[in-house]
N, C-alpha and C. Protein backbone atom coordinates (compact mmCIF):
# COMPACT_ATOMS: atom_id res chain seq x y z
N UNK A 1 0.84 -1.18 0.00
CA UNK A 1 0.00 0.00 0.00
C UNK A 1 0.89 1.24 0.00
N UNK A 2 0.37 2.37 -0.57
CA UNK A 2 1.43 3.21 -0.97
C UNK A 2 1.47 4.47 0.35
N UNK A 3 1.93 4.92 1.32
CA UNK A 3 2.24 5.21 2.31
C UNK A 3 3.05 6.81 1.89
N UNK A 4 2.28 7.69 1.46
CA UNK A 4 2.95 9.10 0.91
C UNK A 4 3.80 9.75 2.13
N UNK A 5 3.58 9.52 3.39
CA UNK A 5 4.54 10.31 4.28
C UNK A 5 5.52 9.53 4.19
N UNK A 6 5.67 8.07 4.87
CA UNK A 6 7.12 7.55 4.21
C UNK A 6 7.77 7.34 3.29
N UNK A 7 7.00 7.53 2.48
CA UNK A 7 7.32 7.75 0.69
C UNK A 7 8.62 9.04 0.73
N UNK A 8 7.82 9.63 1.22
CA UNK A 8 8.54 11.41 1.37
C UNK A 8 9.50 11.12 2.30
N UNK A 9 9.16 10.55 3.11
CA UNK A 9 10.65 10.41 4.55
C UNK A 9 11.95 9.44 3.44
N UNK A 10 11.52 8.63 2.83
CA UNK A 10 12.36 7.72 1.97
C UNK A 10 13.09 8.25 0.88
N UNK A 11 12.42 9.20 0.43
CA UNK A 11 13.03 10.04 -0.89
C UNK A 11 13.97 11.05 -0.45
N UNK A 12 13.77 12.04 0.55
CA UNK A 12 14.60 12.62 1.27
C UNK A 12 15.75 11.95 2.18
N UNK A 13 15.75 10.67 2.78
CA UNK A 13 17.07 10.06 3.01
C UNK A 13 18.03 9.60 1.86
N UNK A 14 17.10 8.95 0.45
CA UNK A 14 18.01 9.07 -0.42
C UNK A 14 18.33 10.53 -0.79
N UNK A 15 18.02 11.74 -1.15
CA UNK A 15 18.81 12.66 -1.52
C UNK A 15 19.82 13.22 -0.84
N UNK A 16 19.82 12.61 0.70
CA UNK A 16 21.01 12.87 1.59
C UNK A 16 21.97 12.37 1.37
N UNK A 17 21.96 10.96 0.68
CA UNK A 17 23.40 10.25 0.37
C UNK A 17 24.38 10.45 -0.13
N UNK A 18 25.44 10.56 -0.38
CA UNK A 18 26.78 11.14 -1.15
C UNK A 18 26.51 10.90 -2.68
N UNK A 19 26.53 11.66 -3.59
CA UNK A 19 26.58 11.67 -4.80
C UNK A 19 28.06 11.36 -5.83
N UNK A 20 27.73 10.42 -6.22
CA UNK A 20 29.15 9.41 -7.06
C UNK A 20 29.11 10.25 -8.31
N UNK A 21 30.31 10.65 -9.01
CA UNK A 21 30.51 11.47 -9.89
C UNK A 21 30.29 10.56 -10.89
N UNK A 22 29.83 11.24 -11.94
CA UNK A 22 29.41 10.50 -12.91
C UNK A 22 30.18 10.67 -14.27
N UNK A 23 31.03 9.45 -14.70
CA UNK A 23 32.26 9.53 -15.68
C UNK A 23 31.05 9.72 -16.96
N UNK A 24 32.28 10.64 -17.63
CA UNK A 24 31.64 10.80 -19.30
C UNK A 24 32.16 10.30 -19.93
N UNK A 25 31.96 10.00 -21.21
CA UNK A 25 31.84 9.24 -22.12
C UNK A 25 33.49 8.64 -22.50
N UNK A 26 34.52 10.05 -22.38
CA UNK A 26 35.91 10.01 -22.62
C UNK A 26 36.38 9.03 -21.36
N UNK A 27 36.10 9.53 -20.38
CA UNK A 27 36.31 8.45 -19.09
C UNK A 27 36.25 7.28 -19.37
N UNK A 28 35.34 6.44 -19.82
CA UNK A 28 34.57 5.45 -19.94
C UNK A 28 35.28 4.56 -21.06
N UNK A 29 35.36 4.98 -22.07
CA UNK A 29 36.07 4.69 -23.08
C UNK A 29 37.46 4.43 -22.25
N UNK A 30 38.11 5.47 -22.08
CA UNK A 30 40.04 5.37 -21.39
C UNK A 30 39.80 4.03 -20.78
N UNK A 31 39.19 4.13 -19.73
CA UNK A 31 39.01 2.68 -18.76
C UNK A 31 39.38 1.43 -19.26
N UNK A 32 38.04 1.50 -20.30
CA UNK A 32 38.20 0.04 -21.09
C UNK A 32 38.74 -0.21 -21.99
N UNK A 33 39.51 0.79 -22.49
CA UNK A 33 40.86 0.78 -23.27
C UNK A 33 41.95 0.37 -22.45
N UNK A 34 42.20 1.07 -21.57
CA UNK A 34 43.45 1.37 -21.05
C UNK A 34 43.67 0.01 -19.56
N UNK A 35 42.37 -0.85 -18.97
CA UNK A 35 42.50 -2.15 -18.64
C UNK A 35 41.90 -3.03 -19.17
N UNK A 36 41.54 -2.62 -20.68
CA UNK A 36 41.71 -4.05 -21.60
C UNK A 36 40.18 -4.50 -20.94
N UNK A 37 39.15 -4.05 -20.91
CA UNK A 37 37.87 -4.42 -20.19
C UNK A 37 36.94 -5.08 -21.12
N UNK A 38 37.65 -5.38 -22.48
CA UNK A 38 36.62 -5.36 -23.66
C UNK A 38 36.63 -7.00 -23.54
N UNK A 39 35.76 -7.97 -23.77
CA UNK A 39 35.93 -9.45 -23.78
C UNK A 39 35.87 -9.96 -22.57
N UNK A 40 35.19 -9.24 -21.31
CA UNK A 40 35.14 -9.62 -19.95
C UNK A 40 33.33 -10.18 -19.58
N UNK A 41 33.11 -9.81 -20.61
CA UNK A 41 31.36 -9.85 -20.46
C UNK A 41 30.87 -8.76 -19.45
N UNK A 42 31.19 -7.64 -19.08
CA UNK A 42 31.12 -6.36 -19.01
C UNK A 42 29.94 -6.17 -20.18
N UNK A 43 29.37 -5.34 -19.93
CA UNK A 43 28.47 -4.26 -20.68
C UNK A 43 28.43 -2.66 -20.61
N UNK A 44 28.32 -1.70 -21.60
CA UNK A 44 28.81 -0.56 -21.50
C UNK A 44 27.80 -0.02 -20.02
N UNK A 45 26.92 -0.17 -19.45
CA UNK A 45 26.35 0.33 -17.63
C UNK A 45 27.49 -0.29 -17.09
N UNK A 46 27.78 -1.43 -16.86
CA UNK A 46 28.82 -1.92 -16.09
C UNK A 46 29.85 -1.02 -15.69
N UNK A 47 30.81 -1.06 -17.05
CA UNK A 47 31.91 -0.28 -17.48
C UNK A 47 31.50 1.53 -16.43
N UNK A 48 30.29 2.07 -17.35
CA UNK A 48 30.35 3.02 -16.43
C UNK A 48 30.25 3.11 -14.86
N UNK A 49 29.80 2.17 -14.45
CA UNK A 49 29.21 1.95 -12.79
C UNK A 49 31.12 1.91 -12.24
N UNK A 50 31.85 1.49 -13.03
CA UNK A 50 33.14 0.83 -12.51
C UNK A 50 34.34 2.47 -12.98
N UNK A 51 34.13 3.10 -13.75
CA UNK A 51 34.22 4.27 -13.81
C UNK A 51 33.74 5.42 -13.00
N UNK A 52 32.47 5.36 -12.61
CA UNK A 52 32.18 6.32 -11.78
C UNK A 52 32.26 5.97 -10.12
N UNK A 53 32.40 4.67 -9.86
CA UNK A 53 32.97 4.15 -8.85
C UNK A 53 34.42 4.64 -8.47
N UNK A 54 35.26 4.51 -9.68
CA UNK A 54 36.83 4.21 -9.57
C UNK A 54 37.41 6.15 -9.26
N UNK A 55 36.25 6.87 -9.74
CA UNK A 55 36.60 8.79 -9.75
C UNK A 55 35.86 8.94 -8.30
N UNK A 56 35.01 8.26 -7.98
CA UNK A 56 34.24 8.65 -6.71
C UNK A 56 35.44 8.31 -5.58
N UNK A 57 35.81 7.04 -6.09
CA UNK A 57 36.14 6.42 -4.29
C UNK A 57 35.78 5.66 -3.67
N UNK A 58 34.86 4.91 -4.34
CA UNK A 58 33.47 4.24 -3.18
C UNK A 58 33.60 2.69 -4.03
N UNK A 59 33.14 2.03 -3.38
CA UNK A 59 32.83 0.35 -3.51
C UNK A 59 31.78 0.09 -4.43
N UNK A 60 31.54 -0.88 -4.87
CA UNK A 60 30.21 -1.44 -5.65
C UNK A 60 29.70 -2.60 -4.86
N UNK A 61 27.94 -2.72 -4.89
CA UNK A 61 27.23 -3.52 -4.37
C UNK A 61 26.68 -3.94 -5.68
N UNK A 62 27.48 -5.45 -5.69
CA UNK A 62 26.95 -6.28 -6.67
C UNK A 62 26.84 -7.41 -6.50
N UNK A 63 26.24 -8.54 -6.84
CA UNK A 63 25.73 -10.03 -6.93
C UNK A 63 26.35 -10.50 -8.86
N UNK A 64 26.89 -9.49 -9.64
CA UNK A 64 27.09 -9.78 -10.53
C UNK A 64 28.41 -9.83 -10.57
N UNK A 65 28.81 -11.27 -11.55
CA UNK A 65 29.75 -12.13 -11.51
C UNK A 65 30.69 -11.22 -12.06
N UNK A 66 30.58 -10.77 -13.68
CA UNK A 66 31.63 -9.67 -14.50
C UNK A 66 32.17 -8.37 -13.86
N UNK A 67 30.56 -8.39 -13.06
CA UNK A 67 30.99 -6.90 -12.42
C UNK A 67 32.27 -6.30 -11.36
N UNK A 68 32.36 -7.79 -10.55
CA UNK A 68 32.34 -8.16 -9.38
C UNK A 68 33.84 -8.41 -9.98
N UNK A 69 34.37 -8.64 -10.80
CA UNK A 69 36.01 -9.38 -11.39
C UNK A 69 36.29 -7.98 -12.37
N UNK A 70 35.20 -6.86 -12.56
CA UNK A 70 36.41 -5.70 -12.98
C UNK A 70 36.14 -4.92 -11.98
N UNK A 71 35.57 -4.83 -11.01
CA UNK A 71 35.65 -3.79 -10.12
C UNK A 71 36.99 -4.60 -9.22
N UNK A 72 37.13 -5.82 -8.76
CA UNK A 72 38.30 -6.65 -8.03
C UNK A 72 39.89 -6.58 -8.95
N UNK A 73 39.28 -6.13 -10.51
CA UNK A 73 40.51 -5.74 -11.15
C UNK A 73 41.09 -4.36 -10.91
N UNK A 74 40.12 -3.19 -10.85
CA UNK A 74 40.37 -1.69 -10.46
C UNK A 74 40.49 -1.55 -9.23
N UNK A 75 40.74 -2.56 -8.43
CA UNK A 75 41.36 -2.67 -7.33
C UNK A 75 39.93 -1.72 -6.14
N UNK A 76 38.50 -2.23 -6.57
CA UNK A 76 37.73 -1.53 -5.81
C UNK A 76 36.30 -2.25 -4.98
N UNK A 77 36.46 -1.89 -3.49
CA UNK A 77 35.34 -2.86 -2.67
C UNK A 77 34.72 -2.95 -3.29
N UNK A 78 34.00 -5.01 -3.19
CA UNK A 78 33.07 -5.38 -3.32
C UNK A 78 32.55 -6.10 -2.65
N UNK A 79 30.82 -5.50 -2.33
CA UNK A 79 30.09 -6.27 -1.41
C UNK A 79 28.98 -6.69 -2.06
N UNK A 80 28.54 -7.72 -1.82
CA UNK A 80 28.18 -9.32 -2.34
C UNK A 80 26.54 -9.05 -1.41
C-alpha cells in the first residue's frame, strides 16, 4: 500500500546520500581501453558503474559475476 509520508521520509534520506561522480563518455572509453575491459562480459552500464565508482572512491554492491572481477581488477570494494 502506498504510504505518501514515508514515501517522502524515503526520498529525502536518499537525496542525503553522497553523490558518485558521474564519468563521461571520454572516461569510460580510457578505462576500457586502457585495462583491456573489452571481452570480460562487461556491458557498457557496467563499465560506467566501474568508472564512476573508480573517480568517486566508493565500492560497488553487486551479486554480478563480470561486475564483481572488474571492479576486483580496479582494485575496488566489493560487497556481495
Amino acid at each position: 500500500m502506498w504510504n505518501e509520508k514515508k514515501s517522502s521520509e524515503i526520498l529525502a534520506l536518499l537525496q542525503a546520500l553522497p553523490k558518485a561522480q558521474i564519468a563521461d563518455d571520454h572516461e569510460v572509453l580510457h578505462l576500457l581501453e586502457s585495462q583491456k575491459l573489452y571481452g570480460s562480459g562487461l556491458v557498457w552500464v557496467d563499465i560506467n558503474l566501474l568508472a564512476s565508482a573508480q573517480l568517486t572512491g566508493c565500492g560497488l554492491w553487486t551479486a554480478d559475476s563480470p561486475l564483481q572481477k572488474g571492479a576486483i581488477k580496479l582494485h575496488l570494494q566489493v560487497y556481495e
